[in-house]
C-alpha atoms as a PDB file:
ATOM      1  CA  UNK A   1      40.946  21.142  64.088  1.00  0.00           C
ATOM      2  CA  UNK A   2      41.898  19.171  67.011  1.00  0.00           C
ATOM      3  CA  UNK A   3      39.557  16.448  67.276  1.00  0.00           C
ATOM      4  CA  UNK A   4      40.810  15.782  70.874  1.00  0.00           C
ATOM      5  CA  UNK A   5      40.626  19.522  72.580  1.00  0.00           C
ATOM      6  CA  UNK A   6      37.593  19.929  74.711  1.00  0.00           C
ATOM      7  CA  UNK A   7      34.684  21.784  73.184  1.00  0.00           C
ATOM      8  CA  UNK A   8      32.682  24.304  74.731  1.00  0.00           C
ATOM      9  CA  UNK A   9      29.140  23.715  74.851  1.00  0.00           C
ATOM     10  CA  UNK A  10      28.159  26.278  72.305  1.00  0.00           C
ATOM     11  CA  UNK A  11      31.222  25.175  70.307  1.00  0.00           C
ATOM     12  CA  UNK A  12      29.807  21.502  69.941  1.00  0.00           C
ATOM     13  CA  UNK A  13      25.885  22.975  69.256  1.00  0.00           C
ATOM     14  CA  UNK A  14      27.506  25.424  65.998  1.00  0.00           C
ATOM     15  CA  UNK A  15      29.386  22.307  64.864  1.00  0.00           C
ATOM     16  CA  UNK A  16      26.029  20.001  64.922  1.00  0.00           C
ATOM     17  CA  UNK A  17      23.802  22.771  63.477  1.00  0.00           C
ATOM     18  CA  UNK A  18      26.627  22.856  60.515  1.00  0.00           C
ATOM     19  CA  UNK A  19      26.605  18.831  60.138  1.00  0.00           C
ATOM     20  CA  UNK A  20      22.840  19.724  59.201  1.00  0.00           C
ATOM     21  CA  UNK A  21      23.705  22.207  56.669  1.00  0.00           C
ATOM     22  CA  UNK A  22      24.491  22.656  52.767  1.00  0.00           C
ATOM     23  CA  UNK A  23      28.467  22.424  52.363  1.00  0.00           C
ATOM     24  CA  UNK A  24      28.403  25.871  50.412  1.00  0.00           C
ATOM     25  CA  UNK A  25      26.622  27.448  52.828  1.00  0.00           C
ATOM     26  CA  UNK A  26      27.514  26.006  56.237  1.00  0.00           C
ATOM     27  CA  UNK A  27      29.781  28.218  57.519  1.00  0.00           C
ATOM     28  CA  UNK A  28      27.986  31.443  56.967  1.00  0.00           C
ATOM     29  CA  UNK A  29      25.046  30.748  58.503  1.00  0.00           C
ATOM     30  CA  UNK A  30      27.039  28.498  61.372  1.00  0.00           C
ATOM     31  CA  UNK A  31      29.062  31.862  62.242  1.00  0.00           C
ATOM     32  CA  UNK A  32      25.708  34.259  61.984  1.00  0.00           C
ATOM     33  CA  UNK A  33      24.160  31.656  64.506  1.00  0.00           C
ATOM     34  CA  UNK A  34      27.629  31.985  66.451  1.00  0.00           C
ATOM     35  CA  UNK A  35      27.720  35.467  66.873  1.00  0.00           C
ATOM     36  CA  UNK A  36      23.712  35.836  67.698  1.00  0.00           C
ATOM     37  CA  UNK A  37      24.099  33.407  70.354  1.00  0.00           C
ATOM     38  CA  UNK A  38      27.284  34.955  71.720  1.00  0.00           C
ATOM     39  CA  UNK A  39      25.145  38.289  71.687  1.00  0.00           C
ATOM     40  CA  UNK A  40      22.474  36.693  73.903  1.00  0.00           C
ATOM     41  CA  UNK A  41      24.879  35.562  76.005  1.00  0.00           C
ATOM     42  CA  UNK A  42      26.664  38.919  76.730  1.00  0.00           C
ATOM     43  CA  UNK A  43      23.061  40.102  77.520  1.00  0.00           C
ATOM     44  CA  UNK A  44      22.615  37.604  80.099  1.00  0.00           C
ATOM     45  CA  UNK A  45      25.911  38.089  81.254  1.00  0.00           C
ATOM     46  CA  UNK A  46      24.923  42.160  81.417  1.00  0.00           C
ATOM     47  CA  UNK A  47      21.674  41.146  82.830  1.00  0.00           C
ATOM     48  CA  UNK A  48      22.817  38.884  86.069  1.00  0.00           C
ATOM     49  CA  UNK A  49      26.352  40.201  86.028  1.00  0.00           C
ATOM     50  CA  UNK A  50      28.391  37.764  86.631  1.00  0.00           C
ATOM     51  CA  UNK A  51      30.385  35.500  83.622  1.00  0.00           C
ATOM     52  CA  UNK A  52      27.986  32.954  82.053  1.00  0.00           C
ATOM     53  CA  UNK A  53      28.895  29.006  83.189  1.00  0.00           C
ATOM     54  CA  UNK A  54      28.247  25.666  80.877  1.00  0.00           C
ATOM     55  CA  UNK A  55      24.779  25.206  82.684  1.00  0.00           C
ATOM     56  CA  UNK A  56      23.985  28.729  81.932  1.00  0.00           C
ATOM     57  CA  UNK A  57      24.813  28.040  78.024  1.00  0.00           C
ATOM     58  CA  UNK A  58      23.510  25.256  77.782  1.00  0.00           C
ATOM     59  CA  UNK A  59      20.023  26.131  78.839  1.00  0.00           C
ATOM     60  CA  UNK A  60      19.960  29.102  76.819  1.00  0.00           C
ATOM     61  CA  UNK A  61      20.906  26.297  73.656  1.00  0.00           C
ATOM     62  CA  UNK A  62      18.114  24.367  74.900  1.00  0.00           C
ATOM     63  CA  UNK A  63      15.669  27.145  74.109  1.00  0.00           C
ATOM     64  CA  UNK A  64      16.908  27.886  70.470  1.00  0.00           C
ATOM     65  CA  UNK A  65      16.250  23.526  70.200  1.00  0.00           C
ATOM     66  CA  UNK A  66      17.525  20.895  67.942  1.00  0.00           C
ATOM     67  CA  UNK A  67      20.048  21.657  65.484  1.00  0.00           C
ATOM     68  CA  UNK A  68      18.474  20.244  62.758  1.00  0.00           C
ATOM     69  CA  UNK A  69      15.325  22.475  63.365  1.00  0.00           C
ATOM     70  CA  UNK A  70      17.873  25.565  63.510  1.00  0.00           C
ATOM     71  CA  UNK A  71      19.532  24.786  60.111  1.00  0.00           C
ATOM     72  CA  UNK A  72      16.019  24.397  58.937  1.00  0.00           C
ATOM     73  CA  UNK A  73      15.433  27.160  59.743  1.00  0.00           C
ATOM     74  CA  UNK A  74      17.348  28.414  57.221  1.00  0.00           C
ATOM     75  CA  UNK A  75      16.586  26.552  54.323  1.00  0.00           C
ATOM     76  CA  UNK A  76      13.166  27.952  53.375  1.00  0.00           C
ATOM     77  CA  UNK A  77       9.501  26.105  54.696  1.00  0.00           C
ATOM     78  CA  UNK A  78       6.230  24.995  52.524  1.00  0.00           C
ATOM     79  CA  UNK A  79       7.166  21.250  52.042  1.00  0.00           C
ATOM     80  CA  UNK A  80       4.233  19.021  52.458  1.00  0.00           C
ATOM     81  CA  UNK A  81       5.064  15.790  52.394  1.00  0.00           C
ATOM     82  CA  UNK A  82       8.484  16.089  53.366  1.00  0.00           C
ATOM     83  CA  UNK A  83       8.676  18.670  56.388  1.00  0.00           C
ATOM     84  CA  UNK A  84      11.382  21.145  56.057  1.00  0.00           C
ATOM     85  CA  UNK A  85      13.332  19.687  58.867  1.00  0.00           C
ATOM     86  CA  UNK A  86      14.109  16.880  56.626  1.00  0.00           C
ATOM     87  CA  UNK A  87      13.501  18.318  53.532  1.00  0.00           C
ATOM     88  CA  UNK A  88      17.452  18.725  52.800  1.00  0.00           C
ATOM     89  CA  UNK A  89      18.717  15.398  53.667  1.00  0.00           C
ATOM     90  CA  UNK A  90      15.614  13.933  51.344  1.00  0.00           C
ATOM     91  CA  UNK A  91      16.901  15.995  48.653  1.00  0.00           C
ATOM     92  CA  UNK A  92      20.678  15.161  48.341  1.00  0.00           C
ATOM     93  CA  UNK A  93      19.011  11.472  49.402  1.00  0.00           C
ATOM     94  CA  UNK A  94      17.262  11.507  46.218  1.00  0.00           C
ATOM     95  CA  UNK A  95      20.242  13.051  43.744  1.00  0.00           C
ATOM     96  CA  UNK A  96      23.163  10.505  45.732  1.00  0.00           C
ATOM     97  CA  UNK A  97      20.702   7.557  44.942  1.00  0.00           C
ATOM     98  CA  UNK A  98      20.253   8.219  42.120  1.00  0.00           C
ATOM     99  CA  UNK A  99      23.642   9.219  41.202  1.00  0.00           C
ATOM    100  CA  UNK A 100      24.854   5.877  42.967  1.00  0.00           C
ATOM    101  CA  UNK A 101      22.777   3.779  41.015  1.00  0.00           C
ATOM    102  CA  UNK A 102      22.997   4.669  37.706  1.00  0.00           C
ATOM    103  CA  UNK A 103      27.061   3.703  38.295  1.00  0.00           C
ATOM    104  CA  UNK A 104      26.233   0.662  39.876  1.00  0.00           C
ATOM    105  CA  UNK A 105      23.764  -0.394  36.750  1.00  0.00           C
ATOM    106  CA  UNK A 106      26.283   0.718  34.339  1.00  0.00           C
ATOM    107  CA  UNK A 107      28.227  -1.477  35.662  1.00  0.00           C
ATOM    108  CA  UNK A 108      25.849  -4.553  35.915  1.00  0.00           C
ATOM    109  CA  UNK A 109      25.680  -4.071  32.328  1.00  0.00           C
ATOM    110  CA  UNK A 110      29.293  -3.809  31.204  1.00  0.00           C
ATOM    111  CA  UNK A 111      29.552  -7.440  33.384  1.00  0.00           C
ATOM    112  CA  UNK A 112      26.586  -9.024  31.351  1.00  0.00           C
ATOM    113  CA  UNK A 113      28.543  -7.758  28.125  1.00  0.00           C
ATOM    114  CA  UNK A 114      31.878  -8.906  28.479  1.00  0.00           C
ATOM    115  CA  UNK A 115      30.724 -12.157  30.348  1.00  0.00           C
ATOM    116  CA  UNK A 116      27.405 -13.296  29.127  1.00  0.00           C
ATOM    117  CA  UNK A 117      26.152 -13.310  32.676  1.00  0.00           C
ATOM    118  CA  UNK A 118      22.467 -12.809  33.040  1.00  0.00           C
ATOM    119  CA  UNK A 119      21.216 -10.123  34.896  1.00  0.00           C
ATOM    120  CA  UNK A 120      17.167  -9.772  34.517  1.00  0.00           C
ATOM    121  CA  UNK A 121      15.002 -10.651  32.252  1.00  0.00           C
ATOM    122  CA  UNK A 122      13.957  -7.038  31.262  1.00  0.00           C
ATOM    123  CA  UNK A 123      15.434  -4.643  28.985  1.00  0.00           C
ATOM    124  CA  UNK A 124      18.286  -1.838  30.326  1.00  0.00           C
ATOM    125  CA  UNK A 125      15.786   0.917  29.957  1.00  0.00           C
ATOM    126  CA  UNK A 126      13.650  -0.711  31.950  1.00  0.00           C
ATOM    127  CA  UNK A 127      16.201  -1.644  34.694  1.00  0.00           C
ATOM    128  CA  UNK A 128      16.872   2.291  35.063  1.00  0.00           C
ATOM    129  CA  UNK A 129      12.998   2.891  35.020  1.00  0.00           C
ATOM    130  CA  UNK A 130      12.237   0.383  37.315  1.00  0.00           C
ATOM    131  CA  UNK A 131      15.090   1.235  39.976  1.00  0.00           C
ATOM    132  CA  UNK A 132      14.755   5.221  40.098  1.00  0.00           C
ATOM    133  CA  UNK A 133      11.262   4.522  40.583  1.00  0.00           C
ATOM    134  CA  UNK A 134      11.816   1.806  43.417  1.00  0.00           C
ATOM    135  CA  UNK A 135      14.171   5.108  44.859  1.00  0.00           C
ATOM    136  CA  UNK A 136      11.830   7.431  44.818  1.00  0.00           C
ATOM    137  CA  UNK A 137       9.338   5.201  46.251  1.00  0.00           C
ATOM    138  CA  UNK A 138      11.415   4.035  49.216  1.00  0.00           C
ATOM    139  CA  UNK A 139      13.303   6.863  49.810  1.00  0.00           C
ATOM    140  CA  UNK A 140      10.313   9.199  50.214  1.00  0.00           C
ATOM    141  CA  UNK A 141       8.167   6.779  51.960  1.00  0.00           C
ATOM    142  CA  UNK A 142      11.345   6.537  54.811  1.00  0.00           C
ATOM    143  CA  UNK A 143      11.587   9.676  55.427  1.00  0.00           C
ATOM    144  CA  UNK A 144       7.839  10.059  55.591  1.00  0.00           C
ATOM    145  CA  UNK A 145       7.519   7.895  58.057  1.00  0.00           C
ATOM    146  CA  UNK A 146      10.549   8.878  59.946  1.00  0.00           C
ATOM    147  CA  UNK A 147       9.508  12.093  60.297  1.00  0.00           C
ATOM    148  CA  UNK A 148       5.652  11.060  61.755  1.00  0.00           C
ATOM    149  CA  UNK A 149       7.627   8.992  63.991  1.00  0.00           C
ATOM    150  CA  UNK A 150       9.982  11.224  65.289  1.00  0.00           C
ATOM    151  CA  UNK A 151       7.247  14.017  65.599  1.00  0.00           C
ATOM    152  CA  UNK A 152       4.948  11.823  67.835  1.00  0.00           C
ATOM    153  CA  UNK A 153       7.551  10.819  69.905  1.00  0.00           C
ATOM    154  CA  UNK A 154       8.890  14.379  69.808  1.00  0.00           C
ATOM    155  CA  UNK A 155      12.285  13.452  69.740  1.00  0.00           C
ATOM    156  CA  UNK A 156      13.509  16.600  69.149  1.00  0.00           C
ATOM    157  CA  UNK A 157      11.781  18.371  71.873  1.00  0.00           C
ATOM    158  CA  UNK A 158      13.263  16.378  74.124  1.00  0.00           C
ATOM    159  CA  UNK A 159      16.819  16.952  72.809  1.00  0.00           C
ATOM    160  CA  UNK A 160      19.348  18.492  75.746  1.00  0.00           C
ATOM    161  CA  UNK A 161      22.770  20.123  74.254  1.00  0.00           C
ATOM    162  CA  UNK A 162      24.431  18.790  77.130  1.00  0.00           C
ATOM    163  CA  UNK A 163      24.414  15.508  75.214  1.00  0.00           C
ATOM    164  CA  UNK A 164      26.366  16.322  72.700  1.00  0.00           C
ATOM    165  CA  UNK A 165      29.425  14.853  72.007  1.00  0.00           C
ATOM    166  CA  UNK A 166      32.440  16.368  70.505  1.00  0.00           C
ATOM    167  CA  UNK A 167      33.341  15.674  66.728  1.00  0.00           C
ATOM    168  CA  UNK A 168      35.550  12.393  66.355  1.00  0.00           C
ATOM    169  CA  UNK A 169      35.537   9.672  63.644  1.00  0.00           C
ATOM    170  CA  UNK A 170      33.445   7.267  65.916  1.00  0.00           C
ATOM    171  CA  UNK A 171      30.742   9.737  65.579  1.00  0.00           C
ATOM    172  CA  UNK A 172      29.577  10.339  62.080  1.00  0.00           C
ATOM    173  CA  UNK A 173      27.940  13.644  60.797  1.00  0.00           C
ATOM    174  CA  UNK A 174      24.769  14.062  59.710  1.00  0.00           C
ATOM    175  CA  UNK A 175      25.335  14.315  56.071  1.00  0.00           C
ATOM    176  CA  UNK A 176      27.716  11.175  56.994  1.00  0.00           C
ATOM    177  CA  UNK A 177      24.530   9.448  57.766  1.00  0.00           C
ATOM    178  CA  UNK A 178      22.528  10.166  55.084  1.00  0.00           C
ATOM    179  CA  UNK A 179      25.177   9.174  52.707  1.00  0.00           C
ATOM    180  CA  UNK A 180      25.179   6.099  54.131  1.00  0.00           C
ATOM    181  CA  UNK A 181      21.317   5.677  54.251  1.00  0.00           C
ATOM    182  CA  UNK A 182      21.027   6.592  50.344  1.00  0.00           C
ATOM    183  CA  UNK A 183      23.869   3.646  49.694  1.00  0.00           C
ATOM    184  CA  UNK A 184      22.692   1.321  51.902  1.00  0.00           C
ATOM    185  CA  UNK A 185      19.003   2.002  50.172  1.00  0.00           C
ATOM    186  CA  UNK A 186      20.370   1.997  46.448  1.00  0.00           C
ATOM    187  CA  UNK A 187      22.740  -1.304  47.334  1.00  0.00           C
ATOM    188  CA  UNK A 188      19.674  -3.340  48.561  1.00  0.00           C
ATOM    189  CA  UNK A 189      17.941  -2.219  45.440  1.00  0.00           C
ATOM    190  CA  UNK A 190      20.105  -3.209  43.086  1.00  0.00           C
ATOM    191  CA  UNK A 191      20.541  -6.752  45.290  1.00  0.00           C
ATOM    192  CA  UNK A 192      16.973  -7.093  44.979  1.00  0.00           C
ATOM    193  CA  UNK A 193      17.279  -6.915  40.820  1.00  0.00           C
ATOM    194  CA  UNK A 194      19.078 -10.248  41.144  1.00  0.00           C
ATOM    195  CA  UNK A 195      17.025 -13.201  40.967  1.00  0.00           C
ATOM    196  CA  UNK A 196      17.139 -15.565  43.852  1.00  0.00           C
ATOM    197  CA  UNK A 197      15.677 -17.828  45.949  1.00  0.00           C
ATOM    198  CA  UNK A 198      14.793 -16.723  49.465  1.00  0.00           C
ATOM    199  CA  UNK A 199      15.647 -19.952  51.135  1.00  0.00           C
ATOM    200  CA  UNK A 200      17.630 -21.743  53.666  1.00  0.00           C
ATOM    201  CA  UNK A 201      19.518 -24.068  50.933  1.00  0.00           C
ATOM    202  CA  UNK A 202      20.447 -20.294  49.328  1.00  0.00           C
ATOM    203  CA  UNK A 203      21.689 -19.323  52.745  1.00  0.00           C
ATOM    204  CA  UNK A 204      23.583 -22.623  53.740  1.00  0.00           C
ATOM    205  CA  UNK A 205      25.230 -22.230  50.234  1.00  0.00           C
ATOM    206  CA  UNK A 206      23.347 -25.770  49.514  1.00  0.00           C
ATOM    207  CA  UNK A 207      22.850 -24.534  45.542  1.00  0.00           C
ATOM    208  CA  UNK A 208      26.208 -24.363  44.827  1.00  0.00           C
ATOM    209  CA  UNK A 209      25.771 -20.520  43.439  1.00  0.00           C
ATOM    210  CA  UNK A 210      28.697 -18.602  45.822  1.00  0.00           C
ATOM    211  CA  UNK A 211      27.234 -15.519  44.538  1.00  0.00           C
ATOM    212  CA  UNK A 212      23.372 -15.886  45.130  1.00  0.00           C
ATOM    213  CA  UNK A 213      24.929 -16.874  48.755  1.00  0.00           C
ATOM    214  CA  UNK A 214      26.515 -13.893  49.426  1.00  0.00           C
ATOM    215  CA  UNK A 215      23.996 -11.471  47.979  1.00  0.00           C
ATOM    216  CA  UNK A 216      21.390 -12.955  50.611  1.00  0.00           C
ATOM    217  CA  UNK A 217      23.706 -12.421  53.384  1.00  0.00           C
ATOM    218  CA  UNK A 218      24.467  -9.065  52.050  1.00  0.00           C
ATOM    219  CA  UNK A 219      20.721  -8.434  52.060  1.00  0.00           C
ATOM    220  CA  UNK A 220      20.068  -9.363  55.572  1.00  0.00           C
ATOM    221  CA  UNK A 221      22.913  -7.328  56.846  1.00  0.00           C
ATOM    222  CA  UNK A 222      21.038  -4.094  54.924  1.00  0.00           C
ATOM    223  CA  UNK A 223      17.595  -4.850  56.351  1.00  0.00           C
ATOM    224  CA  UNK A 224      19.683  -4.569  59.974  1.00  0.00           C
ATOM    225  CA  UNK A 225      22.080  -1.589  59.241  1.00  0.00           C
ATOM    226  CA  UNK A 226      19.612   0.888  57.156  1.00  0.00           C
ATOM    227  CA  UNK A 227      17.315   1.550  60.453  1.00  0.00           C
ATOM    228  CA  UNK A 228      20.669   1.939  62.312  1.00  0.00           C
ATOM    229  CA  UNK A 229      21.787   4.924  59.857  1.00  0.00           C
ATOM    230  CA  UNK A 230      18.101   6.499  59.751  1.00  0.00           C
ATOM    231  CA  UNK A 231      18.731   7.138  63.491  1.00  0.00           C
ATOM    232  CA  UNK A 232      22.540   8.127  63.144  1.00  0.00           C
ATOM    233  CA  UNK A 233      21.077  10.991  60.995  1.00  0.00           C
ATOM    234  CA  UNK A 234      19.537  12.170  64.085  1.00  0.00           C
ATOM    235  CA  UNK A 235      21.626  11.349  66.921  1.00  0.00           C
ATOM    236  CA  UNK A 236      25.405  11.198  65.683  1.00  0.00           C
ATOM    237  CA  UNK A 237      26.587  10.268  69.800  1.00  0.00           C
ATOM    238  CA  UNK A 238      27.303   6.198  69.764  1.00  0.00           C
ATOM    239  CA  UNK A 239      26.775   4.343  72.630  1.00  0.00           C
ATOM    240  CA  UNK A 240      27.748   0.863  74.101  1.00  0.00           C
ATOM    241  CA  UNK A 241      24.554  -0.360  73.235  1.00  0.00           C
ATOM    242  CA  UNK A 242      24.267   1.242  69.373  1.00  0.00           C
ATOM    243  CA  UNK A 243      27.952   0.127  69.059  1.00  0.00           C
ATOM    244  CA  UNK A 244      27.248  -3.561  70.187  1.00  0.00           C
ATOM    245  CA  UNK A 245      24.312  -4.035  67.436  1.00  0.00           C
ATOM    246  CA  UNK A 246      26.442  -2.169  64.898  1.00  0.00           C
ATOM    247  CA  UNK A 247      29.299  -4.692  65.499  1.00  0.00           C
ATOM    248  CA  UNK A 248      26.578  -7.438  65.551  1.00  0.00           C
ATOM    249  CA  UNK A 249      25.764  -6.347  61.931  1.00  0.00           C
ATOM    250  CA  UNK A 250      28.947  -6.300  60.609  1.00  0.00           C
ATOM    251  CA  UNK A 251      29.559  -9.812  61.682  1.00  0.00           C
ATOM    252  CA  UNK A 252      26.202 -11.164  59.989  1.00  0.00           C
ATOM    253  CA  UNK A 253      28.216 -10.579  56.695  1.00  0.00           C
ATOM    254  CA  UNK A 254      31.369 -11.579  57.967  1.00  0.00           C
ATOM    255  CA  UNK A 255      30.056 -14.546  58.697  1.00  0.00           C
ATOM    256  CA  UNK A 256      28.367 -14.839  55.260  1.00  0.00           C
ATOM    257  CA  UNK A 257      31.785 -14.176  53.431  1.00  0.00           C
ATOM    258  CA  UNK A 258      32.960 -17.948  55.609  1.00  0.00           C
ATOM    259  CA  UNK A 259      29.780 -19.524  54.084  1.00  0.00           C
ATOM    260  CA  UNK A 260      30.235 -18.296  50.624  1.00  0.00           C
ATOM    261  CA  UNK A 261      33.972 -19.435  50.999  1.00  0.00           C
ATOM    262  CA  UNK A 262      33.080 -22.769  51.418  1.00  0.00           C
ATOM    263  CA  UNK A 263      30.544 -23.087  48.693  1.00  0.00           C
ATOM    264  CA  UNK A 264      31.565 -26.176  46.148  1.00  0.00           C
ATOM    265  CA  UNK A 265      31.219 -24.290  42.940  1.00  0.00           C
ATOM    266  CA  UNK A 266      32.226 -27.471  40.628  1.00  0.00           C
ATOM    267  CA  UNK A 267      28.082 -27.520  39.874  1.00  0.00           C
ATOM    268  CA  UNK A 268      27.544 -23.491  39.362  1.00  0.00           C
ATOM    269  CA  UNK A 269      31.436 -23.712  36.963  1.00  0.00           C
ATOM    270  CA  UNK A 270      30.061 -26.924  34.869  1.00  0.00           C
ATOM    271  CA  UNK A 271      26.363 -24.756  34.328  1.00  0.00           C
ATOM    272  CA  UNK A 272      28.808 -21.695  33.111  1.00  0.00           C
ATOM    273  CA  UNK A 273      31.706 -23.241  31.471  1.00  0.00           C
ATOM    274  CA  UNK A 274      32.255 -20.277  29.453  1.00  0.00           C
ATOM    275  CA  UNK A 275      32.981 -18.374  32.310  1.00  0.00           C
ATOM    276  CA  UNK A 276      36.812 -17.780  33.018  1.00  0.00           C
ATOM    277  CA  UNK A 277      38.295 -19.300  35.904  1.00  0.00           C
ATOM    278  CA  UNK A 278      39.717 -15.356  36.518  1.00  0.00           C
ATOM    279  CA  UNK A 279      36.251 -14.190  37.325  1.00  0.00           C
ATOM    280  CA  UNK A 280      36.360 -17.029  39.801  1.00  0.00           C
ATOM    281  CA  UNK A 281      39.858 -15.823  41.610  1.00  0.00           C
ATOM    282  CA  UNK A 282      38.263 -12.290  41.314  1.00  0.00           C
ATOM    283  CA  UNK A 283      34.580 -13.089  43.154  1.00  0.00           C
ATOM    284  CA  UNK A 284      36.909 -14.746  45.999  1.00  0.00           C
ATOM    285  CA  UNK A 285      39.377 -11.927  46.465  1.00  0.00           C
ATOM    286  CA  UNK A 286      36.574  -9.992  46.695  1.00  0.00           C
ATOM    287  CA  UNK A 287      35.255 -12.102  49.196  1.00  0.00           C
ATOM    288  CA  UNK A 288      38.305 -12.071  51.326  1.00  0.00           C
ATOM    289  CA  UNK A 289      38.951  -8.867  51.048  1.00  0.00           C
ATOM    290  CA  UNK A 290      35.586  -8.236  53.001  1.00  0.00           C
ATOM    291  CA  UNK A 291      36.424 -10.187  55.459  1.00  0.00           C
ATOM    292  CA  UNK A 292      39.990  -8.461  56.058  1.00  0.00           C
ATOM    293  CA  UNK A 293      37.721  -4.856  56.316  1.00  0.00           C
ATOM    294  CA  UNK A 294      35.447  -6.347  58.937  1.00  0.00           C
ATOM    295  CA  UNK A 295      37.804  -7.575  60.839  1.00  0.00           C
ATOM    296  CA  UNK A 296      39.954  -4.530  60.560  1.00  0.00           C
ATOM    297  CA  UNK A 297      36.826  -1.957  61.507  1.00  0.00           C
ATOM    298  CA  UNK A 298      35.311  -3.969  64.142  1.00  0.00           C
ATOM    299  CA  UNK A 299      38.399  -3.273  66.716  1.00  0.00           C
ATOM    300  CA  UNK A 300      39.261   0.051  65.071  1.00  0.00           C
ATOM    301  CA  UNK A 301      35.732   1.363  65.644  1.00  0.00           C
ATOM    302  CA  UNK A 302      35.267  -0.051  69.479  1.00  0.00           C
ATOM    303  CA  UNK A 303      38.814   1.652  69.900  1.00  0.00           C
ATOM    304  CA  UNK A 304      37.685   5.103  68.731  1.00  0.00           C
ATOM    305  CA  UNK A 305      34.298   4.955  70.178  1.00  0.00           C
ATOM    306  CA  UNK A 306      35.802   3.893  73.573  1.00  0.00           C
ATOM    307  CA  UNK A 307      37.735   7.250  73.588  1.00  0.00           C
ATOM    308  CA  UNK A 308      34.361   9.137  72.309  1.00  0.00           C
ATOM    309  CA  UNK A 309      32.643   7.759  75.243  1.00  0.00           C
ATOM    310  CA  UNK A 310      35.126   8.708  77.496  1.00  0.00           C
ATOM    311  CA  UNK A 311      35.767  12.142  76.252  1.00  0.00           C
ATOM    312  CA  UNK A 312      31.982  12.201  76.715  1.00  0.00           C
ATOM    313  CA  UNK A 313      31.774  10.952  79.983  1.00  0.00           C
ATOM    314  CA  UNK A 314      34.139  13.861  81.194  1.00  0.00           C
ATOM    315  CA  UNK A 315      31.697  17.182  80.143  1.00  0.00           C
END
């Protein structure tokens, strides 16, 4: 598909309702919505008779409402603490995060057996108890409250088609967005299983521990990002505004990576001698490496956004 060919109005509404939608089912019900609509339409047309125009289109969209009440619509009712408009991303939220997590732990472990590092002071069954129950915990109470909030500010009532912006790389999909909620979630989980001190030494990279530095930065930069992918998952269209505290994000961790670089590690090395100086090199490559993404996304994302606003700005 061309990303850059203008969209119809309808055209942009199927292609949201499908963002909302199972992969193995998406396009089925995405062209039995298609062709209903386009039968409304060629009753209108019938009806006033003359051709349909965007306005036209787009109020008749309007009536049918959000798209993520329309693919809901089609994926069954009788939740009750998760509403079926959100029922399906709070599924695959659940199976991802989980899913995600058990790797991550995995590897936590293989780490604390080939290196000796210590990771917690309970047992590995444990750690997997205590984390998919953290999940479920977390994940359900998010979406629980998302939805009462979203529902009493009816956000979705007030949604207008003509608002929609056409599919491009600066503007994420739905299931995009809830991928990135469940890491995001499962990340500052597992971050939390590391025990630190919450402090401003820890911060300043005072302690001489590079990694308990970073992993607080890392942790602030979640608490800011997560609320900002909750909301993608409802509104995919970036603005100036969204972009700017997205970019503002980004560069909390950047700027922990510089703090963590300059860390003097001679007191953390001499407390684990046995450590090799490899693992050392590796946690700083690492480190650097992050830095070289941020500062590669930051001006890649304003420069595809830019064009998604101005595509945008044109309907």
């Amino acid at each position: 598909m061309n990303l850059f060919k203008e969209q119809t109005p309808l055209e942009r509404y199927i292609a949201e309702v499908k963002s909302y939608l199972p992969r193995k089912s998406r396009n089925d019900i995405a062209e039995e919505l298609q062709t209903n609509i386009e039968a409304k339409i060629s009753d209108m047309q019938e009806t006033s008779g003359a051709a349909q125009d965007d306005a036209g289109v787009i109020q008749l969209l309007s009536e049918y409402g959000h798209p993520l009440r329309v693919a809901a619509q089609y994926q069954g009712t009788g939740r009750s603490l998760i509403g079926p408009d959100f029922y399906p991303f709070y599924k695959i939220a659940i199976i991802a995060s989980l899913s995600i997590s058990t790797v991550i732990l995995i590897a936590l472990i293989a780490i604390d057996f080939f290196f000796g590092l210590d990771i917690g002071d309970v047992s590995r069954v444990w750690m997997f108890v205590n984390t998919y129950i953290y999940i479920f915990g977390i994940i359900t109470g998010a979406f629980f409250l998302a939805e009462i909030v979203i529902e009493r500010n009816h956000f979705l009532d007030s949604w207008s088609p003509s608002k929609t912006a056409p599919p491009d790389e600066a503007v994420a999909t739905a299931w995009g967005a809830i991928f990135s909620v469940v890491a995001a979630i499962t990340w500052l989980i597992i971050l939390n299983m590391v025990n630190l001190e919450h402090s401003t030494a820890v911060l300043l990279g005072q302690t001489g521990n590079p990694f308990h530095t970073l992993v607080f930065w890392m942790k602030i930069q979640l608490v800011f990002l997560i609320p900002q992918y909750v909301y993608l998952i409802i509104d995919q269209n970036w603005n100036p505004a969204r972009l700017g505290l997205r970019t503002a994000t980004e560069a909390i961790l950047l700027a922990g990576c510089f703090v963590t670089q300059r860390v003097d590690t001679s007191a953390f090395r001499s407390t684990y001698a046995d450590l090799p100086d490899s693992l050392f090199s590796l946690f700083n490559l690492v480190v650097w490496l992050m830095v070289i993404g941020i500062a590669i996304s930051i001006p890649k994302r304003w420069w595809k956004a830019k064009a998604a606003f101005t595509r945008s700005s044109q309907q």
